[in-house]
N, C-alpha and C. Protein backbone atom coordinates (compact mmCIF):
# COMPACT_ATOMS: atom_id res chain seq x y z
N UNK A 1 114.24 78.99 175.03
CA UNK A 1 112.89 78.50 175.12
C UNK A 1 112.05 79.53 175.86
N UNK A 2 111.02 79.93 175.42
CA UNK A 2 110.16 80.66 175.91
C UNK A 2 109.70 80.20 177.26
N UNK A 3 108.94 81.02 178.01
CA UNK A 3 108.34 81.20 179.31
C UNK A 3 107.32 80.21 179.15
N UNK A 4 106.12 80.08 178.15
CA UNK A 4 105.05 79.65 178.19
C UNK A 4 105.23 77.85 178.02
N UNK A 5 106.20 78.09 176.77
CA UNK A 5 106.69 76.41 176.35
C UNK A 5 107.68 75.76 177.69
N UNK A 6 108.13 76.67 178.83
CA UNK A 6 109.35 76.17 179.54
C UNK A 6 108.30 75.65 180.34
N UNK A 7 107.17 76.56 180.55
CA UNK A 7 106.06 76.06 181.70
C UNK A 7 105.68 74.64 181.36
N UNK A 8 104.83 74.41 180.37
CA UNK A 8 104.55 73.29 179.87
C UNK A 8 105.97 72.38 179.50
N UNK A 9 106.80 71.91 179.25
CA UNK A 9 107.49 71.04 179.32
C UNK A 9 107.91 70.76 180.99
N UNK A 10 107.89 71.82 181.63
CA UNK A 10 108.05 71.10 183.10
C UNK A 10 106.97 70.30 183.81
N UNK A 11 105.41 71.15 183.00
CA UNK A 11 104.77 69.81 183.45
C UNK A 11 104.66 68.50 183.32
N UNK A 12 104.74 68.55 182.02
CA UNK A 12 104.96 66.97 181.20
C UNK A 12 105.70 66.25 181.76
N UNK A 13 107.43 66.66 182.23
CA UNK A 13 107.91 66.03 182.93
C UNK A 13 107.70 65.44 184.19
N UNK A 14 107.22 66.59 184.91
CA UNK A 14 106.50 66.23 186.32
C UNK A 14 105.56 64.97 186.34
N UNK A 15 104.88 65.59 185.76
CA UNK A 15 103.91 64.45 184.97
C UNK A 15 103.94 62.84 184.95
N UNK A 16 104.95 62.89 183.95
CA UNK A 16 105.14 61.53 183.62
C UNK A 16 106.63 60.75 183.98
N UNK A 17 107.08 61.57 185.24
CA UNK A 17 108.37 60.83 185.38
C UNK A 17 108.37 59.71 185.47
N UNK A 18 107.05 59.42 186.40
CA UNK A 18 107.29 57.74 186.78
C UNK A 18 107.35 57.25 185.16
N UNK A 19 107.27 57.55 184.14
CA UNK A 19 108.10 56.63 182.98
C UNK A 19 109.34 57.21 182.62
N UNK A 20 110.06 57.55 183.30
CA UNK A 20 111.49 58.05 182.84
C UNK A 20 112.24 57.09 183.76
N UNK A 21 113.28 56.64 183.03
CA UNK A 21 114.35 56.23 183.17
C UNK A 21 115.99 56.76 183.54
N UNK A 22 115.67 57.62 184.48
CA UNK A 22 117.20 58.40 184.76
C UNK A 22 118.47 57.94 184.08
N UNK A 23 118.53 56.54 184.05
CA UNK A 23 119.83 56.31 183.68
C UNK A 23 119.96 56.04 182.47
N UNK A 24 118.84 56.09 181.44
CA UNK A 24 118.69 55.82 179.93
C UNK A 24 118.96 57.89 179.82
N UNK A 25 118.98 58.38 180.34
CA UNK A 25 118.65 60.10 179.77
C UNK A 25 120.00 60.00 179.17
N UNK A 26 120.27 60.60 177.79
CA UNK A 26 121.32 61.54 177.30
C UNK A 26 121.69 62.75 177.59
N UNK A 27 122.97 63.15 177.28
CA UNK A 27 123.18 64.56 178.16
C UNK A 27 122.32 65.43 177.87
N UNK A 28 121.62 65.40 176.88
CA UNK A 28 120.60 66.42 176.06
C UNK A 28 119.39 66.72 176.74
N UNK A 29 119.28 65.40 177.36
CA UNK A 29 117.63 65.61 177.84
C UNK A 29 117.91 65.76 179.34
N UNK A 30 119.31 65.14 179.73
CA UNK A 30 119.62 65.47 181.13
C UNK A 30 119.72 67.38 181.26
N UNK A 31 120.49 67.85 180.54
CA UNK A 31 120.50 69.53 180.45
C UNK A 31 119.39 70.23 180.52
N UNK A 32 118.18 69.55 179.13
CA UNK A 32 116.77 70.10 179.65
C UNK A 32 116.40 69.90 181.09
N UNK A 33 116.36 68.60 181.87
CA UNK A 33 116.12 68.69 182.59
C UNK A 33 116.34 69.40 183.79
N UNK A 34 117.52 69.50 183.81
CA UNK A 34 118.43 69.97 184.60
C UNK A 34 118.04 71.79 184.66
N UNK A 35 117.76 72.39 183.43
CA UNK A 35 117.06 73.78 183.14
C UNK A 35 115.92 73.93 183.71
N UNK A 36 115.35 73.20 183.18
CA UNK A 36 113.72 73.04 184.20
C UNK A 36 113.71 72.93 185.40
N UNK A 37 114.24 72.10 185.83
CA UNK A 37 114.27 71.79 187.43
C UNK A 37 114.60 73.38 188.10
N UNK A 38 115.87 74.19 187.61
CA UNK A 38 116.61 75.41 187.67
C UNK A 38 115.56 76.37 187.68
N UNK A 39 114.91 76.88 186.80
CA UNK A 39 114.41 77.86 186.09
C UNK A 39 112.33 77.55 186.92
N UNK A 40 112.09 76.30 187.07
CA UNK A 40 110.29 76.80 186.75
C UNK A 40 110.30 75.91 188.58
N UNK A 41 111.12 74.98 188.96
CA UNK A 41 111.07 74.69 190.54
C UNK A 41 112.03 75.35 191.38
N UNK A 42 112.51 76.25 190.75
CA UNK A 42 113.50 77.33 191.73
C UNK A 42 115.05 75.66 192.30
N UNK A 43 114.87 74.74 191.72
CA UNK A 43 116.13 73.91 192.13
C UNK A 43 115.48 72.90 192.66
N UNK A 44 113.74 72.48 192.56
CA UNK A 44 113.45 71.40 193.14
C UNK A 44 112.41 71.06 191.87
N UNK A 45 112.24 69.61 192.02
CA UNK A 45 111.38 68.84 190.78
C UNK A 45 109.88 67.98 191.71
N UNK A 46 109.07 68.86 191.08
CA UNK A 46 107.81 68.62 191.84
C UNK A 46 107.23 66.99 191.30
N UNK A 47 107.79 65.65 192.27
CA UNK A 47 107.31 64.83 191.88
C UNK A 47 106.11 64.14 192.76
């Protein structure tokens, strides 16, 4: 995933966690997440 698209999907997430459901995530979206958090908050999730 590109730099520009990694930026923007971490906001979205940031974003809109309060509608996420941690324990509904699949490993799929847990991994994205898990990348993002890694890669654009240096290991922290700006909520």
């Amino acid at each position: 995933m590109g730099g520009k698209k990694r930026i923007a999907y971490c906001l979205i997430y940031e974003s809109n966690w309060r509608f996420v459901d941690p324990e509904q995530l699949n490993d799929q979206e847990r991994h994205l997440i898990d990348e993002l958090i890694e890669t654009c908050g240096h290991g922290l999730m700006n909520l």
